[in-house]
PDB file of N, CA and C in Angstrom:
ATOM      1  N   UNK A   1       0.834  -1.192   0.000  1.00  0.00           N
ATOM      2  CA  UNK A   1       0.000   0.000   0.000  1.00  0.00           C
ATOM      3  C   UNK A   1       0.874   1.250   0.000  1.00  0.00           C
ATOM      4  N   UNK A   2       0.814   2.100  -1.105  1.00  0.00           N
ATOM      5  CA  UNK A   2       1.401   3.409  -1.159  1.00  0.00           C
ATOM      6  C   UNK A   2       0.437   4.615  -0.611  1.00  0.00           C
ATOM      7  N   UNK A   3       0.794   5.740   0.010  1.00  0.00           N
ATOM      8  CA  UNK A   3       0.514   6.768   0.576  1.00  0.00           C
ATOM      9  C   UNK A   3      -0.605   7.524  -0.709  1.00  0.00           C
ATOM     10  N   UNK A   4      -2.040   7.286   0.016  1.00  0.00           N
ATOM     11  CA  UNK A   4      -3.102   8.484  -1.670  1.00  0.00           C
ATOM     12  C   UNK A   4      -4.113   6.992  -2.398  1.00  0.00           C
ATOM     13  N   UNK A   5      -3.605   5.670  -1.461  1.00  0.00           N
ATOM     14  CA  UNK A   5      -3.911   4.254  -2.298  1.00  0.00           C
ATOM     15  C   UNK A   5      -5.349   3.973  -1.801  1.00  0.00           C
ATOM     16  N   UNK A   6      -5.521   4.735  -0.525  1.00  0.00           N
ATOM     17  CA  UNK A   6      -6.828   4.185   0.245  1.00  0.00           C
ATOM     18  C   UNK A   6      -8.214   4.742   0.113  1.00  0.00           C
ATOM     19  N   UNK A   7      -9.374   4.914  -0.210  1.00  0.00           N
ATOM     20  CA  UNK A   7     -10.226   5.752   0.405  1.00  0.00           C
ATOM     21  C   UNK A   7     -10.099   6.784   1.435  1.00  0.00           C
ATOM     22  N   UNK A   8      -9.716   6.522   2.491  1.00  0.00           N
ATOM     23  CA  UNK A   8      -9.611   7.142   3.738  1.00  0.00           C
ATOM     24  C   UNK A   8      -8.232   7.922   4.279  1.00  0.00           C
ATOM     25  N   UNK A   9      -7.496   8.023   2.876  1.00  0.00           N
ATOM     26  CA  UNK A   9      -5.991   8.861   2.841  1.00  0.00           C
ATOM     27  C   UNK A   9      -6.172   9.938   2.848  1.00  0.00           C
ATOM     28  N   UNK A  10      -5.950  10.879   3.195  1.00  0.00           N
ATOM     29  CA  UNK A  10      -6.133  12.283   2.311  1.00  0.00           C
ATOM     30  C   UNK A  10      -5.491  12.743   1.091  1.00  0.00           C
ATOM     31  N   UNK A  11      -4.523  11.791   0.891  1.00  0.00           N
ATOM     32  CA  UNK A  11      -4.060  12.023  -0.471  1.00  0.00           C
ATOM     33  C   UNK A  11      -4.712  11.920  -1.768  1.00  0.00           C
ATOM     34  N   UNK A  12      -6.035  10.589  -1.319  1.00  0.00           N
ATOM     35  CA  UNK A  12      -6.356   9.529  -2.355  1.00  0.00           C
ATOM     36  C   UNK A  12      -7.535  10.941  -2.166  1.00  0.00           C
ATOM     37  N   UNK A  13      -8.344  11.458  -1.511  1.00  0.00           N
ATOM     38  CA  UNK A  13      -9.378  12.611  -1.324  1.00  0.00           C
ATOM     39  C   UNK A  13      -9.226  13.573  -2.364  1.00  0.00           C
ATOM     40  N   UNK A  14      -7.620  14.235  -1.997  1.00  0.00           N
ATOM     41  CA  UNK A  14      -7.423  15.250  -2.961  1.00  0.00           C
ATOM     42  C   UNK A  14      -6.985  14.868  -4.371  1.00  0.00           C
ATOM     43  N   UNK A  15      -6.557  13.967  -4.567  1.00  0.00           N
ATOM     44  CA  UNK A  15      -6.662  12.883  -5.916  1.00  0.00           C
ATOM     45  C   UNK A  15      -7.941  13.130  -6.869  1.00  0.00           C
ATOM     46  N   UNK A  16      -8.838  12.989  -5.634  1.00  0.00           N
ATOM     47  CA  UNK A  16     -10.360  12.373  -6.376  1.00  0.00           C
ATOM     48  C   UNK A  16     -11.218  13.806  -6.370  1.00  0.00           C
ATOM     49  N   UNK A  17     -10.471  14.768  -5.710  1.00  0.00           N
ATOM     50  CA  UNK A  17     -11.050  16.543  -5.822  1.00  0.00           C
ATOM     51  C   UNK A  17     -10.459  17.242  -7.086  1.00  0.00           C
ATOM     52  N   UNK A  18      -9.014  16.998  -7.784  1.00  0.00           N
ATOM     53  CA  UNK A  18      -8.333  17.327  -8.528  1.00  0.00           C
ATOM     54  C   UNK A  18      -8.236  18.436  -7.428  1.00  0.00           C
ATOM     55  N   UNK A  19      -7.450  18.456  -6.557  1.00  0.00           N
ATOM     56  CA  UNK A  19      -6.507  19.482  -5.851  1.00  0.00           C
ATOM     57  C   UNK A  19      -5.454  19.493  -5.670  1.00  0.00           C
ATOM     58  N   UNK A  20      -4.592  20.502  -6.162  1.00  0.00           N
ATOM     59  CA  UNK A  20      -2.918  20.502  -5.856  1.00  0.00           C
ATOM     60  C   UNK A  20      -2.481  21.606  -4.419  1.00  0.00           C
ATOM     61  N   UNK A  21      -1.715  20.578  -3.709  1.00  0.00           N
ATOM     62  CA  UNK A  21      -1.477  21.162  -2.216  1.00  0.00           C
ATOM     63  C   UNK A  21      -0.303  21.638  -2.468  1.00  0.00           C
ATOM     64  N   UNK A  22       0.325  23.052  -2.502  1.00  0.00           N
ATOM     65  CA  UNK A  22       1.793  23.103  -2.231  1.00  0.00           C
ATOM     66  C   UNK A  22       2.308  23.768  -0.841  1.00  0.00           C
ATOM     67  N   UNK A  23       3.607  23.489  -0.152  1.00  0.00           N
ATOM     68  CA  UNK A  23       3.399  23.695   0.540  1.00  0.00           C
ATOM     69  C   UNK A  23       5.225  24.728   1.044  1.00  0.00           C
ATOM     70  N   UNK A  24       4.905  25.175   1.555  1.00  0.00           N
ATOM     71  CA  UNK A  24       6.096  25.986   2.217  1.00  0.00           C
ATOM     72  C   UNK A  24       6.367  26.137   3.268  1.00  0.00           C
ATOM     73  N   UNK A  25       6.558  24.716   4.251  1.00  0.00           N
ATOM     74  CA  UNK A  25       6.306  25.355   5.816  1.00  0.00           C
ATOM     75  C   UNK A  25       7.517  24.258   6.605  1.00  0.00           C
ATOM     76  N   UNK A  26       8.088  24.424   7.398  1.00  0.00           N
ATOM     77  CA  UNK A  26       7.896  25.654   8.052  1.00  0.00           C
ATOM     78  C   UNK A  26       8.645  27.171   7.577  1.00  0.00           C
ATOM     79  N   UNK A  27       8.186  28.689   7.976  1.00  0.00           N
ATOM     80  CA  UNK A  27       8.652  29.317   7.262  1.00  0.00           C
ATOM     81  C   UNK A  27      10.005  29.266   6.746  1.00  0.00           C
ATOM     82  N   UNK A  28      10.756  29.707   5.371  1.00  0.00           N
ATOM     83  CA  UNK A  28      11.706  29.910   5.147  1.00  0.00           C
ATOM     84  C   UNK A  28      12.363  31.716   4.455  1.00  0.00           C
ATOM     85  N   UNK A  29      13.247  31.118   4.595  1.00  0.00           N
ATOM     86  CA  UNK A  29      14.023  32.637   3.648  1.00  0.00           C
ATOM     87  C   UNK A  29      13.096  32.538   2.309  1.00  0.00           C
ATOM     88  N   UNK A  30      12.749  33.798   1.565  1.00  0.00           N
ATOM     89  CA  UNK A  30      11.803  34.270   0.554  1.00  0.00           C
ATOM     90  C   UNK A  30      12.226  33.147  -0.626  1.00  0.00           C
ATOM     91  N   UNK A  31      13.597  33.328  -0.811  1.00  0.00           N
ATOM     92  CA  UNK A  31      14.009  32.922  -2.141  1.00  0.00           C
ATOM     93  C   UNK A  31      12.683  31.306  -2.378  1.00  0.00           C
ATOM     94  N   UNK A  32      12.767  30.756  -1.575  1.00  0.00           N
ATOM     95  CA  UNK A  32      11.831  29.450  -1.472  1.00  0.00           C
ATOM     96  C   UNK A  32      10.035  29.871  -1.481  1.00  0.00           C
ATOM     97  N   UNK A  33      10.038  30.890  -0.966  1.00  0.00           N
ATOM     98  CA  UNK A  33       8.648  31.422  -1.190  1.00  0.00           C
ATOM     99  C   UNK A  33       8.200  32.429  -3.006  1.00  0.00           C
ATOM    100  N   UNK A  34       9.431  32.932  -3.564  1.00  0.00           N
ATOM    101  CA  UNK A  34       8.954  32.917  -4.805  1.00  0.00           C
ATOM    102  C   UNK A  34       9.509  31.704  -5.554  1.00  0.00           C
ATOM    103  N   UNK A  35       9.793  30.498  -5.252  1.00  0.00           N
ATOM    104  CA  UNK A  35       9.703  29.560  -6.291  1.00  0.00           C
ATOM    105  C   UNK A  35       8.660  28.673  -6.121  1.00  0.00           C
ATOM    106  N   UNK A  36       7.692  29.021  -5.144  1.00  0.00           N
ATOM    107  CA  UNK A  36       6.401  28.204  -5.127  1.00  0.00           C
ATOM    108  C   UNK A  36       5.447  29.686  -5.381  1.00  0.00           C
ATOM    109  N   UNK A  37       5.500  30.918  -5.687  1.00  0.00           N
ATOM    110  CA  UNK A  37       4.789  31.650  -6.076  1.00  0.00           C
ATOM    111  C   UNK A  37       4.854  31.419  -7.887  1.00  0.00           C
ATOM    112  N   UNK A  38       6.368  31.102  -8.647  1.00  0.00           N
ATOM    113  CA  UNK A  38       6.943  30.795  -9.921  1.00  0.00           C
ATOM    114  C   UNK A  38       5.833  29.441 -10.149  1.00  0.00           C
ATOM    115  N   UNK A  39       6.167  28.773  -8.772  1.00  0.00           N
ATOM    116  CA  UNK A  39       4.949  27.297  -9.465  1.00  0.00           C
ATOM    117  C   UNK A  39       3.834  27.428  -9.970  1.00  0.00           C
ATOM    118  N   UNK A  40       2.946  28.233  -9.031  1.00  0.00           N
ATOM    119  CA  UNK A  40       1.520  28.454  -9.105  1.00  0.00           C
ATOM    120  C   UNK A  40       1.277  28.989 -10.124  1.00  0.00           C
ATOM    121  N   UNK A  41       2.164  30.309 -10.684  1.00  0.00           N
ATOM    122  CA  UNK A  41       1.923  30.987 -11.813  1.00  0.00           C
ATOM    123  C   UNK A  41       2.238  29.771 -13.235  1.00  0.00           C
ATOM    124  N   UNK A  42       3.198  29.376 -13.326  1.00  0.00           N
ATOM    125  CA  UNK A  42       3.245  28.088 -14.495  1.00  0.00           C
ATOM    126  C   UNK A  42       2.245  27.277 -14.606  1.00  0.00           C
ATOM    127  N   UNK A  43       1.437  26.597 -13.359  1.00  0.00           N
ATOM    128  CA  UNK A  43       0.618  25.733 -13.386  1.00  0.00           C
ATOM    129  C   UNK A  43      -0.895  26.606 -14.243  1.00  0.00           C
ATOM    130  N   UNK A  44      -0.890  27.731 -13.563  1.00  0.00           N
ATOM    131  CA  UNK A  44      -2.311  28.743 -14.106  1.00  0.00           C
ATOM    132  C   UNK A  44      -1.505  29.572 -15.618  1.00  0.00           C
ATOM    133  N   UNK A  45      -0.758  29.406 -15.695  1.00  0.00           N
ATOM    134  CA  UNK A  45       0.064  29.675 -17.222  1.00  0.00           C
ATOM    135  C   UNK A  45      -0.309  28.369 -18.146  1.00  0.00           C
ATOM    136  N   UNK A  46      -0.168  27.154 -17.668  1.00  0.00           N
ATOM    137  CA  UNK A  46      -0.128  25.947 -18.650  1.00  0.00           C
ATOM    138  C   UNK A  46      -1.300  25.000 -18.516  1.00  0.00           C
ATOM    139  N   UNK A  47      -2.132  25.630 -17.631  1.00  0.00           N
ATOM    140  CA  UNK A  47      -3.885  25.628 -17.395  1.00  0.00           C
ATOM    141  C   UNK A  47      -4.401  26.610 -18.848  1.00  0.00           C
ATOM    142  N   UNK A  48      -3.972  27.776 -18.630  1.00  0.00           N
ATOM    143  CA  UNK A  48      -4.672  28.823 -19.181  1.00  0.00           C
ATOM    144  C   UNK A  48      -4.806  28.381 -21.022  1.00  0.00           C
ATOM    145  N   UNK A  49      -3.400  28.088 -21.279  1.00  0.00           N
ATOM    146  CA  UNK A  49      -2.920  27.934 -22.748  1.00  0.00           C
ATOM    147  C   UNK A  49      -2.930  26.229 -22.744  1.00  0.00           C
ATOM    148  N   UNK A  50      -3.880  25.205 -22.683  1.00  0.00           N
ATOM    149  CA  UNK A  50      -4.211  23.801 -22.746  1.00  0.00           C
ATOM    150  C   UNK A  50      -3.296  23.445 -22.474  1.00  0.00           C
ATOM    151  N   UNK A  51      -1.908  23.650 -22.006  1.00  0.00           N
ATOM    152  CA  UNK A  51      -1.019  22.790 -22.472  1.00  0.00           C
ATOM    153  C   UNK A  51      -0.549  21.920 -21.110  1.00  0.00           C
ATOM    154  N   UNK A  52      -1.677  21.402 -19.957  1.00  0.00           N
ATOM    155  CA  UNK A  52      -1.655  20.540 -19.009  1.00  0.00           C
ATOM    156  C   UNK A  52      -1.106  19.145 -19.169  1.00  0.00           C
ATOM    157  N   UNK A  53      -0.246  19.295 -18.199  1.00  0.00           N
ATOM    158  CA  UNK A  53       0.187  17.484 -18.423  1.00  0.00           C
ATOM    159  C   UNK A  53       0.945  17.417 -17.004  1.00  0.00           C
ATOM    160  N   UNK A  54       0.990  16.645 -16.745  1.00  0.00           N
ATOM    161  CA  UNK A  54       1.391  16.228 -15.221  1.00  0.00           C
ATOM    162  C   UNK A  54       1.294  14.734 -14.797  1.00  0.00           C
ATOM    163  N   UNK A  55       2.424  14.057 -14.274  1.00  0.00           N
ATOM    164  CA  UNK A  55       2.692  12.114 -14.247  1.00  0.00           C
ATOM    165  C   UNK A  55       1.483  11.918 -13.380  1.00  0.00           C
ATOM    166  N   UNK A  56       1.289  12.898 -12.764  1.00  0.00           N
ATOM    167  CA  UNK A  56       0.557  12.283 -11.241  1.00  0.00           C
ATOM    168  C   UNK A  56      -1.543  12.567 -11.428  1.00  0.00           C
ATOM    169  N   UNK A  57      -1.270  13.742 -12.054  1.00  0.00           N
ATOM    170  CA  UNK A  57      -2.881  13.707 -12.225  1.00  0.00           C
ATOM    171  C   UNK A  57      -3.752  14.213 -13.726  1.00  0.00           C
ATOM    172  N   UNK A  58      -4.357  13.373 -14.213  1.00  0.00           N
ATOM    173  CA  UNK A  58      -4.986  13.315 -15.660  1.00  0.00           C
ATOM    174  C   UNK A  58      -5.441  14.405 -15.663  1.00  0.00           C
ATOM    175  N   UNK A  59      -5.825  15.438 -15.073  1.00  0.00           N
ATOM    176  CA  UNK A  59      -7.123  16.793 -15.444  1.00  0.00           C
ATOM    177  C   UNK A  59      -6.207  17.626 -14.566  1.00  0.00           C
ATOM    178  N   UNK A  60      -6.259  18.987 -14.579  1.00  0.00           N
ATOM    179  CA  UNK A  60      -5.689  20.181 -14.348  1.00  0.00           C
ATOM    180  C   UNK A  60      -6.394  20.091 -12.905  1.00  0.00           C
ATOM    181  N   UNK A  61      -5.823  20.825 -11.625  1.00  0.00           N
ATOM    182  CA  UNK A  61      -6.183  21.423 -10.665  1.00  0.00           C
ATOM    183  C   UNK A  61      -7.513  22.381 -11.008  1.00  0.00           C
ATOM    184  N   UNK A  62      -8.496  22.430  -9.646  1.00  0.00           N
ATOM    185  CA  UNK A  62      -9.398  22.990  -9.788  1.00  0.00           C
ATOM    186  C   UNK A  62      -9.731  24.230  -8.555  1.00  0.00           C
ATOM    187  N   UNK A  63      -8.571  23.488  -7.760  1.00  0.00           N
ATOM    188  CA  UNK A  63      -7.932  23.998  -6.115  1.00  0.00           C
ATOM    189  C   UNK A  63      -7.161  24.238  -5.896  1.00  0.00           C
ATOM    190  N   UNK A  64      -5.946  25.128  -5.578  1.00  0.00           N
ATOM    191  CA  UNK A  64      -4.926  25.194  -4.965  1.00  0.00           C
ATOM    192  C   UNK A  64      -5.172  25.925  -3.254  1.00  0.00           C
ATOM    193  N   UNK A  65      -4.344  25.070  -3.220  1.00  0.00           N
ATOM    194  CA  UNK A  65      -4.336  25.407  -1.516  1.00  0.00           C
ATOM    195  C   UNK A  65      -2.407  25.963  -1.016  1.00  0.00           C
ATOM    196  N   UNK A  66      -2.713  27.587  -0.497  1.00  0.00           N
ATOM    197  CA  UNK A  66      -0.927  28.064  -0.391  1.00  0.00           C
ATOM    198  C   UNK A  66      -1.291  27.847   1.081  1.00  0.00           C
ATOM    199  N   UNK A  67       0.107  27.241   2.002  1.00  0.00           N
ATOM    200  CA  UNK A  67       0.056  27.516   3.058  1.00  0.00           C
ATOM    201  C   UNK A  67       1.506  28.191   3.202  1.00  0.00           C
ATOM    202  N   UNK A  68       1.892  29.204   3.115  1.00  0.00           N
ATOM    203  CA  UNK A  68       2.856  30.200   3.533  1.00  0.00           C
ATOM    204  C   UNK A  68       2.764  31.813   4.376  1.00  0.00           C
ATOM    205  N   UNK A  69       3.441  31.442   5.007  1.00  0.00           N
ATOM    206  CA  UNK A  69       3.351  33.326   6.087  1.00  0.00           C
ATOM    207  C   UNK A  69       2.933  34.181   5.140  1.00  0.00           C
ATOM    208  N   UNK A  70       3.633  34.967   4.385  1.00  0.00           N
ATOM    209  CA  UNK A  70       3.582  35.757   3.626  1.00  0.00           C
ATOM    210  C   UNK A  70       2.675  35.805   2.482  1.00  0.00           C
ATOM    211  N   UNK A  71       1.948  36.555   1.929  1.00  0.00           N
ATOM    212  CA  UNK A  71       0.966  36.629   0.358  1.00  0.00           C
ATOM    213  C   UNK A  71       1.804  37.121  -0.445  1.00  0.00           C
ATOM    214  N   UNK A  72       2.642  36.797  -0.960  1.00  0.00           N
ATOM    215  CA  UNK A  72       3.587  37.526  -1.804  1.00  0.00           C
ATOM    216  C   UNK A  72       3.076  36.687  -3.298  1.00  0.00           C
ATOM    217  N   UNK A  73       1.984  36.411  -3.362  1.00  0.00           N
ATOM    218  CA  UNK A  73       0.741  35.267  -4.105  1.00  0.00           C
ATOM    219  C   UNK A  73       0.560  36.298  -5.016  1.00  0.00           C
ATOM    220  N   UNK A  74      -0.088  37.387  -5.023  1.00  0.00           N
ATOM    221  CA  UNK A  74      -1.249  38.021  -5.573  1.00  0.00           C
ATOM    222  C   UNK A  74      -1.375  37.988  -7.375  1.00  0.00           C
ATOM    223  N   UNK A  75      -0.350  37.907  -7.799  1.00  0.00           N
ATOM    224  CA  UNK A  75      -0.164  37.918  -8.973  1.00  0.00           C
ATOM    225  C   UNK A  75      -0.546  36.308  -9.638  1.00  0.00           C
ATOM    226  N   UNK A  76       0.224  35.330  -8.861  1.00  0.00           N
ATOM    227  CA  UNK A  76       0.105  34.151  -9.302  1.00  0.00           C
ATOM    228  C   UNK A  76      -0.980  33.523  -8.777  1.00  0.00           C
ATOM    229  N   UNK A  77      -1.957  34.405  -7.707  1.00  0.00           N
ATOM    230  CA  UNK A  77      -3.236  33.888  -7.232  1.00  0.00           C
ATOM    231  C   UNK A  77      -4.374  34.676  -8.432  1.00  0.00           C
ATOM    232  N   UNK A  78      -3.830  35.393  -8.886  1.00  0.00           N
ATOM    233  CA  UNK A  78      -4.779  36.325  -9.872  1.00  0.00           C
ATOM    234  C   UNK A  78      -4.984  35.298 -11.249  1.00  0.00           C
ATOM    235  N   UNK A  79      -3.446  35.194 -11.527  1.00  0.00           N
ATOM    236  CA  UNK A  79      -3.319  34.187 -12.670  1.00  0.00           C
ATOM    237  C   UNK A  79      -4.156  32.447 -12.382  1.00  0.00           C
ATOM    238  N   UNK A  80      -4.104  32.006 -11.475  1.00  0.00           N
ATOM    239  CA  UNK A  80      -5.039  31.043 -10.866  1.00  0.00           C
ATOM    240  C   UNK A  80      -6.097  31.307 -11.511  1.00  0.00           C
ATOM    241  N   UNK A  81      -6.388  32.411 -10.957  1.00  0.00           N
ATOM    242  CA  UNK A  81      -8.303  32.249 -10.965  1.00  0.00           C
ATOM    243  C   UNK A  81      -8.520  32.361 -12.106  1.00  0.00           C
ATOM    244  N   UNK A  82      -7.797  33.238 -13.810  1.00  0.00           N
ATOM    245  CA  UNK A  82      -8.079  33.451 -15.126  1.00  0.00           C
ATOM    246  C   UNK A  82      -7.912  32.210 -15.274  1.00  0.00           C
ATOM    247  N   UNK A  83      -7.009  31.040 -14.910  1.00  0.00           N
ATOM    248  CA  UNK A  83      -6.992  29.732 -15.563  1.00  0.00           C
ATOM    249  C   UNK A  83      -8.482  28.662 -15.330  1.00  0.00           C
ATOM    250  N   UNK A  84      -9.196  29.432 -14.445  1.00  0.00           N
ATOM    251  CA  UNK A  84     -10.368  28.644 -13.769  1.00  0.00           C
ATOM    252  C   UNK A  84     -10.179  27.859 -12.786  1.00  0.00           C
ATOM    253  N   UNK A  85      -8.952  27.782 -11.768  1.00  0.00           N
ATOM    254  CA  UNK A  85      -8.795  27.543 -10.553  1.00  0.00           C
ATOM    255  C   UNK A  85      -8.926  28.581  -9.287  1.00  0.00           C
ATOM    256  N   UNK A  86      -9.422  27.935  -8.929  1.00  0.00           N
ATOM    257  CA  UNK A  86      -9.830  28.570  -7.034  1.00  0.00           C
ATOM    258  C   UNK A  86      -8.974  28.452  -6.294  1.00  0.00           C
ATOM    259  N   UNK A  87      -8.246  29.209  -5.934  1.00  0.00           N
ATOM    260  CA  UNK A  87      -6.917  29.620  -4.646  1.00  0.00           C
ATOM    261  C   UNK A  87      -7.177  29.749  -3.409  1.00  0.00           C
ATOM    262  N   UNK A  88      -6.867  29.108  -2.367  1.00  0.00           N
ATOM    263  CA  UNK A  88      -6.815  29.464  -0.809  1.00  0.00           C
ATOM    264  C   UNK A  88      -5.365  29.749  -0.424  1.00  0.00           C
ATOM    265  N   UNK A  89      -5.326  30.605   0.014  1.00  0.00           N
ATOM    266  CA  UNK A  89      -3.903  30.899   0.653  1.00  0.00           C
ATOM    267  C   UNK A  89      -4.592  31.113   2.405  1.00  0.00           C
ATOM    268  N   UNK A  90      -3.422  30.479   2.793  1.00  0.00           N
ATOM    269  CA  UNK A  90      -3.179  30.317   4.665  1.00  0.00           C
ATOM    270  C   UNK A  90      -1.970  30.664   5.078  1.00  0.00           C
ATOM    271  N   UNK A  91      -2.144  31.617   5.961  1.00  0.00           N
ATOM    272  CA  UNK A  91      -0.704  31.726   6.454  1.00  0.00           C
ATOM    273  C   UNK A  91      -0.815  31.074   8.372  1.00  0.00           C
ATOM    274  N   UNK A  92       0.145  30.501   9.023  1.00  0.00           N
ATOM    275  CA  UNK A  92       0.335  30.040  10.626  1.00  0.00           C
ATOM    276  C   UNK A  92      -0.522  31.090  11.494  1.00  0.00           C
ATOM    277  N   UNK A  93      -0.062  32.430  11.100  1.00  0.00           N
ATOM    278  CA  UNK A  93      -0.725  33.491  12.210  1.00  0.00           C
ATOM    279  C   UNK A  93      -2.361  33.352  11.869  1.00  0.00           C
ATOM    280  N   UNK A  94      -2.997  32.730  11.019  1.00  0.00           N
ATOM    281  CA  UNK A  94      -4.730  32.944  11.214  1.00  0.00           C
ATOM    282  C   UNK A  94      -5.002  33.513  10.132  1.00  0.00           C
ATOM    283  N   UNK A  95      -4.109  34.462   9.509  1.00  0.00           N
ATOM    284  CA  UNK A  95      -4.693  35.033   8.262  1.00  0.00           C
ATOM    285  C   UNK A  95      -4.976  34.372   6.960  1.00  0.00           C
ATOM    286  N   UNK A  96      -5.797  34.430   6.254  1.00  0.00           N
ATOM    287  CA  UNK A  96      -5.850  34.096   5.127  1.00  0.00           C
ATOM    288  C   UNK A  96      -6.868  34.535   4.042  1.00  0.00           C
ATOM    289  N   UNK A  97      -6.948  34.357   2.591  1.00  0.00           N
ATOM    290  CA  UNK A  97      -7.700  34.806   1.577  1.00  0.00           C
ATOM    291  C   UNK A  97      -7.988  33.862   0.632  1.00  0.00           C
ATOM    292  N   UNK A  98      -9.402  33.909   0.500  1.00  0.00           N
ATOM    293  CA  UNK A  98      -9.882  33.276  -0.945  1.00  0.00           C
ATOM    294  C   UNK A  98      -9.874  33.637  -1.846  1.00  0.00           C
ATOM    295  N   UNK A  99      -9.390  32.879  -3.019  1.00  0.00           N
ATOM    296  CA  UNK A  99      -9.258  33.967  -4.639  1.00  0.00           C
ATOM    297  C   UNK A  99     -10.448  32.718  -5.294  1.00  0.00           C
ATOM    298  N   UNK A 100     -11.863  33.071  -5.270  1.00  0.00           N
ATOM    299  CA  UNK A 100     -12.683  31.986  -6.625  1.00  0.00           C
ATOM    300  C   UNK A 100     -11.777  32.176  -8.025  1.00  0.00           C
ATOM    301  N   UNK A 101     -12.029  30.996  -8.720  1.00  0.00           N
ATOM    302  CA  UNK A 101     -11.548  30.984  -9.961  1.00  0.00           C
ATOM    303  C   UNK A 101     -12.738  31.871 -10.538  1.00  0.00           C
ATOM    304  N   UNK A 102     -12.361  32.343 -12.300  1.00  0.00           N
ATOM    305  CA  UNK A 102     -12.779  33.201 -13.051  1.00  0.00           C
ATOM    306  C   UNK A 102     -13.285  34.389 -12.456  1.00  0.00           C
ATOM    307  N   UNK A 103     -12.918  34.911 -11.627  1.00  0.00           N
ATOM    308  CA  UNK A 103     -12.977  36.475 -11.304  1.00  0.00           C
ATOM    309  C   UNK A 103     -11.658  37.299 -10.580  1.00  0.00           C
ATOM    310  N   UNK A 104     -11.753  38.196 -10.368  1.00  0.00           N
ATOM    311  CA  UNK A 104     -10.562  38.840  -9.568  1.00  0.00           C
ATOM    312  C   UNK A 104     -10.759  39.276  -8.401  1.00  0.00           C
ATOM    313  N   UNK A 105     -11.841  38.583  -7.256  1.00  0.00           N
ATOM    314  CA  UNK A 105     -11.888  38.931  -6.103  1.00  0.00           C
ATOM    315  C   UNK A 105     -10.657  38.411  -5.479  1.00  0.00           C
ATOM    316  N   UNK A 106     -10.569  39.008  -4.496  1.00  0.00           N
ATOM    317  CA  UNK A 106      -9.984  38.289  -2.886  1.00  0.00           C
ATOM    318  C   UNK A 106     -10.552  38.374  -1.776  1.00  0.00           C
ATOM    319  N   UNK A 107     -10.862  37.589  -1.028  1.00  0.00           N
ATOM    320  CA  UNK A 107     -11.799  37.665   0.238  1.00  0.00           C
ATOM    321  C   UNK A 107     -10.922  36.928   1.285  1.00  0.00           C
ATOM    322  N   UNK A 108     -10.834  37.887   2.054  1.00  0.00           N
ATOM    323  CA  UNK A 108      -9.743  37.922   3.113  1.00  0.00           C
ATOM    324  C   UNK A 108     -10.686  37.301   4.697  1.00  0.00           C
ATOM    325  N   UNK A 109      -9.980  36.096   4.981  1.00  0.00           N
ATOM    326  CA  UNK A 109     -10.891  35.385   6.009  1.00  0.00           C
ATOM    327  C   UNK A 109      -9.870  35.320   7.515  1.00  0.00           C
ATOM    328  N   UNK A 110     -10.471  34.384   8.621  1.00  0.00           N
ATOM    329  CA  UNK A 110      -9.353  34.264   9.746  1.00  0.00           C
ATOM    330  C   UNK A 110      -9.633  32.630   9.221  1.00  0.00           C
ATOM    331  N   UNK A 111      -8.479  32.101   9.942  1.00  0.00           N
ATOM    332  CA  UNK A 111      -8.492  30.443  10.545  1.00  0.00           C
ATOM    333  C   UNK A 111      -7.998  30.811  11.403  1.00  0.00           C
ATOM    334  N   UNK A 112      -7.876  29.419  12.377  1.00  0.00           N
ATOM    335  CA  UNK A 112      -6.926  29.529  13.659  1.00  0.00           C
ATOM    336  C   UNK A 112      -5.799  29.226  13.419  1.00  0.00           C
ATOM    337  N   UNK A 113      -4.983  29.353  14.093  1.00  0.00           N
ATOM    338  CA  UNK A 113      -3.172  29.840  13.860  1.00  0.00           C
ATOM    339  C   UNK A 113      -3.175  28.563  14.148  1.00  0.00           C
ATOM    340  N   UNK A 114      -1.814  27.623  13.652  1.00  0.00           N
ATOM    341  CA  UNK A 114      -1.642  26.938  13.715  1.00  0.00           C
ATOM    342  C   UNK A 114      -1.097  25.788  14.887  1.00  0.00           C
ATOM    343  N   UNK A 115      -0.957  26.787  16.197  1.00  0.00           N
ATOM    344  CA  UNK A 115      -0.048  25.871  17.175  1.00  0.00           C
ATOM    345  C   UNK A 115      -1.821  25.770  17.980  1.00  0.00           C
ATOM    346  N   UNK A 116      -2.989  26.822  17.820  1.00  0.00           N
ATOM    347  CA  UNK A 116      -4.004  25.796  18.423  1.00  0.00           C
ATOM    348  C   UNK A 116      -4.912  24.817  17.974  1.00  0.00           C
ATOM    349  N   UNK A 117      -4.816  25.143  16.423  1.00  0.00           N
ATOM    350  CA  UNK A 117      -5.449  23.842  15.513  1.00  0.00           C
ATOM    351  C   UNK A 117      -4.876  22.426  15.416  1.00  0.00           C
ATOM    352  N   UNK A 118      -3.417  22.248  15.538  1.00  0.00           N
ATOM    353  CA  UNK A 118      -2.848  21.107  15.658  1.00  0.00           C
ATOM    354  C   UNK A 118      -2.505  20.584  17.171  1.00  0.00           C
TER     355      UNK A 118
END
């Protein structure tokens, strides 16, 4: 049994949601936070212009989920949503924003910070 193989994985969940999780934690120096801002924008770049392909999942993301301190997103969360993906960004301190796909809102929400949710 590999990790995403089960029903009851969360891997095999977001598999079966077409959601791509990336992740940046715990915080680091920036340079690592714009090469997962560089990701997001390629993925909603090669969404946008058909040209999707990926080993791991047959159909394009429909979700992205950022969990990093910083929103240094906005551009590559903008580009998201023109590709027709829906963006959540989370940062540890509670803050966070929803970007729906095909529009240019942001809707800025709380969660709980992370040392009382876990």
């Amino acid at each position: 049994d590999r990790l995403g193989a089960q029903a009851f994985d969360w891997l095999y969940q977001q598999s079966q949601l077409d959601m791509v999780i990336h992740r940046v934690w715990p915080p680091q120096e920036d340079a690592t936070v714009n090469v997962l801002t560089e990701k997001v924008a390629a993925i909603a770049k090669a969404v946008k212009a058909g040209r999707w392909s990926s080993p791991n999942m047959e159909r394009p993301p429909r979700l992205m989920l950022v969990l990093a301190d910083d929103v240094l997103f906005d551009q590559a969360m903008n580009d998201a949503q023109d590709a027709g993906i829906t963006a959540i960004w989370m940062s540890k301190d509670g803050r966070a924003a929803f970007y729906p796909a095909n529009t240019r809102h942001r809707i800025p929400f709380e969660v709980l910070k992370w040392d009382i949710a876990m």
